[in-house]
N, C-alpha and C. Protein backbone atom coordinates (compact mmCIF):
# COMPACT_ATOMS: atom_id res chain seq x y z
N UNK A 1 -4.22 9.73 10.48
CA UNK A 1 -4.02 8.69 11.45
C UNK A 1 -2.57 8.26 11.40
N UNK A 2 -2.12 7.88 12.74
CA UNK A 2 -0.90 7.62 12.47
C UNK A 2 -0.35 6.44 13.41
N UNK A 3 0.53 5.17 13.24
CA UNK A 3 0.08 4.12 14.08
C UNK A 3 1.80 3.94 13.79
N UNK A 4 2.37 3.67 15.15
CA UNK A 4 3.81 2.97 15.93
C UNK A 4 4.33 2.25 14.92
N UNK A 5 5.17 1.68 15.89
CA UNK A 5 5.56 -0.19 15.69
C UNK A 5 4.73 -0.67 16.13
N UNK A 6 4.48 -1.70 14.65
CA UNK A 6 3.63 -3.13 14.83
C UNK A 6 4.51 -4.57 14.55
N UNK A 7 3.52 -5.44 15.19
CA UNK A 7 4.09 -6.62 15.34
C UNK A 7 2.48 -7.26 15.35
N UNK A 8 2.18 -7.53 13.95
CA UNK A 8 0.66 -8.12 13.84
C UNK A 8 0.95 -9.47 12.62
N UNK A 9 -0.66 -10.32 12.87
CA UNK A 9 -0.48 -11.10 11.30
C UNK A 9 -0.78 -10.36 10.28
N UNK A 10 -1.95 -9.19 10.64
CA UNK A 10 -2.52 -8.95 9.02
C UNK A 10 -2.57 -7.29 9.87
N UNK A 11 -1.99 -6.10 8.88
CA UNK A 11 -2.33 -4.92 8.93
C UNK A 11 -3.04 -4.49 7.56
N UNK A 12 -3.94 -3.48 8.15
CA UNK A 12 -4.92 -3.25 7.44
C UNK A 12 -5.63 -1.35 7.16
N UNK A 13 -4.75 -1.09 6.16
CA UNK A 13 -5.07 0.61 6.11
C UNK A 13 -5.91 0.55 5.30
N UNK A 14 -7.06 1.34 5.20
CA UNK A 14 -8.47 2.15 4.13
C UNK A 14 -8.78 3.30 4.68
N UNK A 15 -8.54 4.17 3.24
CA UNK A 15 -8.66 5.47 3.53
C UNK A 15 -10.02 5.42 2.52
N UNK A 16 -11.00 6.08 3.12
CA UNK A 16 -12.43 6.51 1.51
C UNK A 16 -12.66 7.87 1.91
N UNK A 17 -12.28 8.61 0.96
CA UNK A 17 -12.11 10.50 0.24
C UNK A 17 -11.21 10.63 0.94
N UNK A 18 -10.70 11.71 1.42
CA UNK A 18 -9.79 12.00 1.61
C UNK A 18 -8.79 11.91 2.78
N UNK A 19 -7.59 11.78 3.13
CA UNK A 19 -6.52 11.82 4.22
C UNK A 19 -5.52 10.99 4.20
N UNK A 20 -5.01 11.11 5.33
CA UNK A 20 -3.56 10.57 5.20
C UNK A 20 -3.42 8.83 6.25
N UNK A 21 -2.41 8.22 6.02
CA UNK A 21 -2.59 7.37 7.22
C UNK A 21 -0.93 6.81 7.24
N UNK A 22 -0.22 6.79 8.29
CA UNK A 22 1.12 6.78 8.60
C UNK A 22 1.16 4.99 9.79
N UNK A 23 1.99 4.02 8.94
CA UNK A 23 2.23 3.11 10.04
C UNK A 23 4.13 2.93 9.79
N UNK A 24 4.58 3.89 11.36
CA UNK A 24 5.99 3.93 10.75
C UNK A 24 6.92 2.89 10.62
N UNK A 25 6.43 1.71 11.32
CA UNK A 25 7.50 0.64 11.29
C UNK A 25 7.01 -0.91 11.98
N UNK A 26 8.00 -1.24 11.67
CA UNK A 26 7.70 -3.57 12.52
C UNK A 26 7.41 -3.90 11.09
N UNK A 27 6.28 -5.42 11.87
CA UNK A 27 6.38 -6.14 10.89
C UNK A 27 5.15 -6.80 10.73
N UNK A 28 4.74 -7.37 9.65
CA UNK A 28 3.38 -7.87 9.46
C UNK A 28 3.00 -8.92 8.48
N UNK A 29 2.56 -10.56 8.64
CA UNK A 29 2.74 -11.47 8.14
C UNK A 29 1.94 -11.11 6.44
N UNK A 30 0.78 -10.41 6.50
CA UNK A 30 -0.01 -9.94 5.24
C UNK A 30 -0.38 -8.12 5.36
N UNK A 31 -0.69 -7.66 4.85
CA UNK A 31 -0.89 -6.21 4.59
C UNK A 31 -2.10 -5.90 3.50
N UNK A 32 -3.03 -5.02 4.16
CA UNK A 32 -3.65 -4.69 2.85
C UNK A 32 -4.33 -3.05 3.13
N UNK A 33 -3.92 -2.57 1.91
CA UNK A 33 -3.74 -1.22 2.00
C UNK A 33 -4.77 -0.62 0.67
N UNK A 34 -6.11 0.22 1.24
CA UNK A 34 -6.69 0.57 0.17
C UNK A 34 -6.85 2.06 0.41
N UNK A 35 -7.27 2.82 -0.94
CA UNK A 35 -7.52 4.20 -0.98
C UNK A 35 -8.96 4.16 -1.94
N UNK A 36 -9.73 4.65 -1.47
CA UNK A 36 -10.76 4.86 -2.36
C UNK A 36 -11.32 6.79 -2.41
N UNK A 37 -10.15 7.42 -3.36
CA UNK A 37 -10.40 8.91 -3.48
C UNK A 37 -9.09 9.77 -3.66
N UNK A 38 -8.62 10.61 -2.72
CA UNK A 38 -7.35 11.23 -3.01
C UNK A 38 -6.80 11.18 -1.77
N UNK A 39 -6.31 10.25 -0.80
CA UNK A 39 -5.54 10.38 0.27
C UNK A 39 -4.54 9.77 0.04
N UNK A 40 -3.70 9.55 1.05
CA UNK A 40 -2.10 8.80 0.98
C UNK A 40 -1.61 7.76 2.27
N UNK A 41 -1.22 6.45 1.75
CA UNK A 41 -0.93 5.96 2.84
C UNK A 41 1.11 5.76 2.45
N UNK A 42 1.20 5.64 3.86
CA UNK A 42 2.48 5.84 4.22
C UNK A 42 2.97 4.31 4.66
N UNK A 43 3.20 3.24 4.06
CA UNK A 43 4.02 2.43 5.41
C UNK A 43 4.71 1.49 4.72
N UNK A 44 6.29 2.67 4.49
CA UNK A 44 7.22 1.73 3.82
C UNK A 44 8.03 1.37 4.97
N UNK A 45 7.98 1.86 6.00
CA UNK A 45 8.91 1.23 7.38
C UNK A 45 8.14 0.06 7.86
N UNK A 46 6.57 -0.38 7.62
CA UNK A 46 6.36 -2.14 8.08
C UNK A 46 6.97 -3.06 6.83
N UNK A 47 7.61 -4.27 7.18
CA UNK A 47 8.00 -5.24 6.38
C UNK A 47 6.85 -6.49 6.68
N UNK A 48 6.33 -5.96 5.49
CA UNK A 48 4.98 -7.22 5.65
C UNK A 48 5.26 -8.79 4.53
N UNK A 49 5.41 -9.82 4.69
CA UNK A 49 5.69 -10.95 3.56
C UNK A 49 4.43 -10.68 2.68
N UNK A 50 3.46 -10.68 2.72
CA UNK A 50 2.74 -10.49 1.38
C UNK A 50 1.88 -8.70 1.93
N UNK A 51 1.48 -8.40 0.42
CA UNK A 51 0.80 -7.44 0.31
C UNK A 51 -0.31 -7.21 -0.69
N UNK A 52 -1.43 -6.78 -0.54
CA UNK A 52 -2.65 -6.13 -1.08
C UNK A 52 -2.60 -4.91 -1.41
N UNK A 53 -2.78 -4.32 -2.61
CA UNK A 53 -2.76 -2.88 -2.71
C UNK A 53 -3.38 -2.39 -3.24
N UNK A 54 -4.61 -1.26 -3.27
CA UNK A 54 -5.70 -0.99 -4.00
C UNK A 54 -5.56 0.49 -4.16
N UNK A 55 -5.73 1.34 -5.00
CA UNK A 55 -5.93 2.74 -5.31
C UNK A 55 -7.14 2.78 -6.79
N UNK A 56 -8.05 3.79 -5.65
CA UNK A 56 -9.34 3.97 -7.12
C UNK A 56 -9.41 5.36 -6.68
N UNK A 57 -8.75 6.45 -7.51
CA UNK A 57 -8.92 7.78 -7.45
C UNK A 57 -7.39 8.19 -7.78
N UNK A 58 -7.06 9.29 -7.19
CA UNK A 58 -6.15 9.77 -6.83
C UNK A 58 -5.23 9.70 -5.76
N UNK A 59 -5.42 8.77 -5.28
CA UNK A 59 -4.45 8.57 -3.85
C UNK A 59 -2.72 7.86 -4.22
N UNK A 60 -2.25 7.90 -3.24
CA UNK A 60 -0.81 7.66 -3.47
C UNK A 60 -0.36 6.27 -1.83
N UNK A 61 -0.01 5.32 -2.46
CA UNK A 61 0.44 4.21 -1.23
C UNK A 61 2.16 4.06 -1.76
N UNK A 62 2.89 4.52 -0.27
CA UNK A 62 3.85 3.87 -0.44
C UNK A 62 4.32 2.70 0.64
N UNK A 63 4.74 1.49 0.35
CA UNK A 63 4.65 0.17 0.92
C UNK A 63 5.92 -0.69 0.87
N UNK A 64 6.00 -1.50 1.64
CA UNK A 64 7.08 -2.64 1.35
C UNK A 64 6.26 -3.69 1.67
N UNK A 65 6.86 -4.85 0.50
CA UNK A 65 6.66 -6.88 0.82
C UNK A 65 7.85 -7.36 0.38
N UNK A 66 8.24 -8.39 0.94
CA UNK A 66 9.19 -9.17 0.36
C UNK A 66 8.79 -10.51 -0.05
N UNK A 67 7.99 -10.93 -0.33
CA UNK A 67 7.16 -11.93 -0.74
C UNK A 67 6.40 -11.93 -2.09
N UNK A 68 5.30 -11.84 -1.69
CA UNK A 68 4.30 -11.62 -2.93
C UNK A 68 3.66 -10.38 -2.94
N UNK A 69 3.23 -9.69 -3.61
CA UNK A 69 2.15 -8.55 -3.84
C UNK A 69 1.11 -8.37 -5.09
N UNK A 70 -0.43 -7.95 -4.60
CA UNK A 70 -1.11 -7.29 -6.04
C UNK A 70 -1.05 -6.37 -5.53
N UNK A 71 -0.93 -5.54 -6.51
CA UNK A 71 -1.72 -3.61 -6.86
C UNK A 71 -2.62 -3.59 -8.32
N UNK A 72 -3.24 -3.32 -7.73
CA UNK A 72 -4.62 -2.70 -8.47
C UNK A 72 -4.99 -0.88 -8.24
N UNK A 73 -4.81 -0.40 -9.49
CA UNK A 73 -4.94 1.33 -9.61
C UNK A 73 -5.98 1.50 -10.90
N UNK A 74 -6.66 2.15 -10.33
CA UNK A 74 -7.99 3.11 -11.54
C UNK A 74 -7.82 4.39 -11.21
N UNK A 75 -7.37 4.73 -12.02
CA UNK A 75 -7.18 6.21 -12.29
C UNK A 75 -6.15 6.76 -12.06
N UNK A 76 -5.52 8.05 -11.74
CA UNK A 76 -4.36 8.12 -11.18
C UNK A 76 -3.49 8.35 -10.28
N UNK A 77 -3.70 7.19 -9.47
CA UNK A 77 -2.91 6.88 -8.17
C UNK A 77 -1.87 6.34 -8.40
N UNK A 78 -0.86 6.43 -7.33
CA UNK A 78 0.70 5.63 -7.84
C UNK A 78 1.08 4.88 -6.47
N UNK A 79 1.64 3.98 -6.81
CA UNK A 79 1.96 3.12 -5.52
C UNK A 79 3.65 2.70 -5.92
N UNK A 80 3.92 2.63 -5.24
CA UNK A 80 5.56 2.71 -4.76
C UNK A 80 6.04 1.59 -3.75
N UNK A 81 6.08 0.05 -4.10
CA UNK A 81 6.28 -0.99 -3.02
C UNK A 81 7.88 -1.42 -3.40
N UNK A 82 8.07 -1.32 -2.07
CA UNK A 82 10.00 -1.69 -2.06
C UNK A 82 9.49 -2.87 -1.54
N UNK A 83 10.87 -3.67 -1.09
CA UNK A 83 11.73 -5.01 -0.86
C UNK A 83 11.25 -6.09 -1.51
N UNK A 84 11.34 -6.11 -2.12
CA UNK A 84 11.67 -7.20 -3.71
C UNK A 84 10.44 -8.17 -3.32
N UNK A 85 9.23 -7.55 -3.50
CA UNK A 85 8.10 -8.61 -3.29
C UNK A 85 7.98 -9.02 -4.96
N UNK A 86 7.55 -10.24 -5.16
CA UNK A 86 7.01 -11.03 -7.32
C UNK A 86 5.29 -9.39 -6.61
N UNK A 87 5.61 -8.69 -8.30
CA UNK A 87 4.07 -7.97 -7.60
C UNK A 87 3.42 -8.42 -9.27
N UNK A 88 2.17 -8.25 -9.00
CA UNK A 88 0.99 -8.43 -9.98
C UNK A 88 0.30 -7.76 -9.94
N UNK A 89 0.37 -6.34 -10.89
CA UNK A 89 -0.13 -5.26 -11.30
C UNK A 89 -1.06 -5.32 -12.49
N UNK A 90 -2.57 -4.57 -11.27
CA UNK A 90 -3.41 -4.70 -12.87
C UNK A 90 -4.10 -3.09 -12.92
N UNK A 91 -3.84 -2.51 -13.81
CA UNK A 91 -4.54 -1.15 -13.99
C UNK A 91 -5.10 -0.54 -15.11
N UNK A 92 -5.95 0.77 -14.70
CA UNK A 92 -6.64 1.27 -15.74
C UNK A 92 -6.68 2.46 -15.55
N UNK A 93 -6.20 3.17 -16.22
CA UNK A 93 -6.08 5.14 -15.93
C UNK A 93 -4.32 5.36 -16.52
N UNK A 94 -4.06 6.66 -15.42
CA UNK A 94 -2.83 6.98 -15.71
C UNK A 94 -2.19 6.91 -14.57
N UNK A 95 -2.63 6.26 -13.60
CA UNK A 95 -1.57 5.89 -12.58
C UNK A 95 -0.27 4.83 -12.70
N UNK A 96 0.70 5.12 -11.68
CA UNK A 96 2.14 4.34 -11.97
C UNK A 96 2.19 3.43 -10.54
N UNK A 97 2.53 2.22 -11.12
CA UNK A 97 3.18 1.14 -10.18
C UNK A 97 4.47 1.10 -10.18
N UNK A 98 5.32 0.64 -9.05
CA UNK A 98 6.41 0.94 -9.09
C UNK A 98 6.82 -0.14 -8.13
N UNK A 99 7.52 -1.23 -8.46
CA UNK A 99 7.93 -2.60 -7.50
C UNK A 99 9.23 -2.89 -7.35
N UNK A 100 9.90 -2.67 -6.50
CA UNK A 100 11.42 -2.62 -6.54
C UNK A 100 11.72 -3.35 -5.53
């Protein structure tokens, strides 16, 4: 799946088993982005002020907040959130968070 420029309050990606999901750009007051299996979400071009981030499997989210963020990972998924969101990472496996 693959979705424009947005200009929303709350965007909202879930992938469950497998695939991909692409939102290339804008902006979005909250964000919440889950994977439940081995797919990948894509949407470091929306600038959302807060963010939600969930991976339980193998999947891979890469994201931006400049605000606040959680990520939550079981197993080994890796998430990758740019623009300087405070994030609060809680995990269990061998997946990597990555908050920059």
């Amino acid at each position: 799946m693959q979705v424009g420029q947005v200009e929303v309050g709350t965007l909202k990606l879930d992938i469950a088993g497998s695939g991909n999901a692409r939102a290339s750009g804008g902006r979005a007051k909250s964000a919440d982005y889950g994977i439940a299996g081995s797919g990948g979400i894509d949407a470091k071009g929306v600038a959302a002020e807060t963010a939600s981030v969930s991976v339980a499997g193998s999947g891979g989210v890469q994201a931006q907040a400049t605000g606040t963020a959680s990520v939550s990972i079981m197993g080994s998924g890796d998430v990758d959130l740019t623009g300087g969101a405070k994030c609060t990472i809680s995990k269990a496996g061998s997946g990597n968070a990555r908050c920059s």
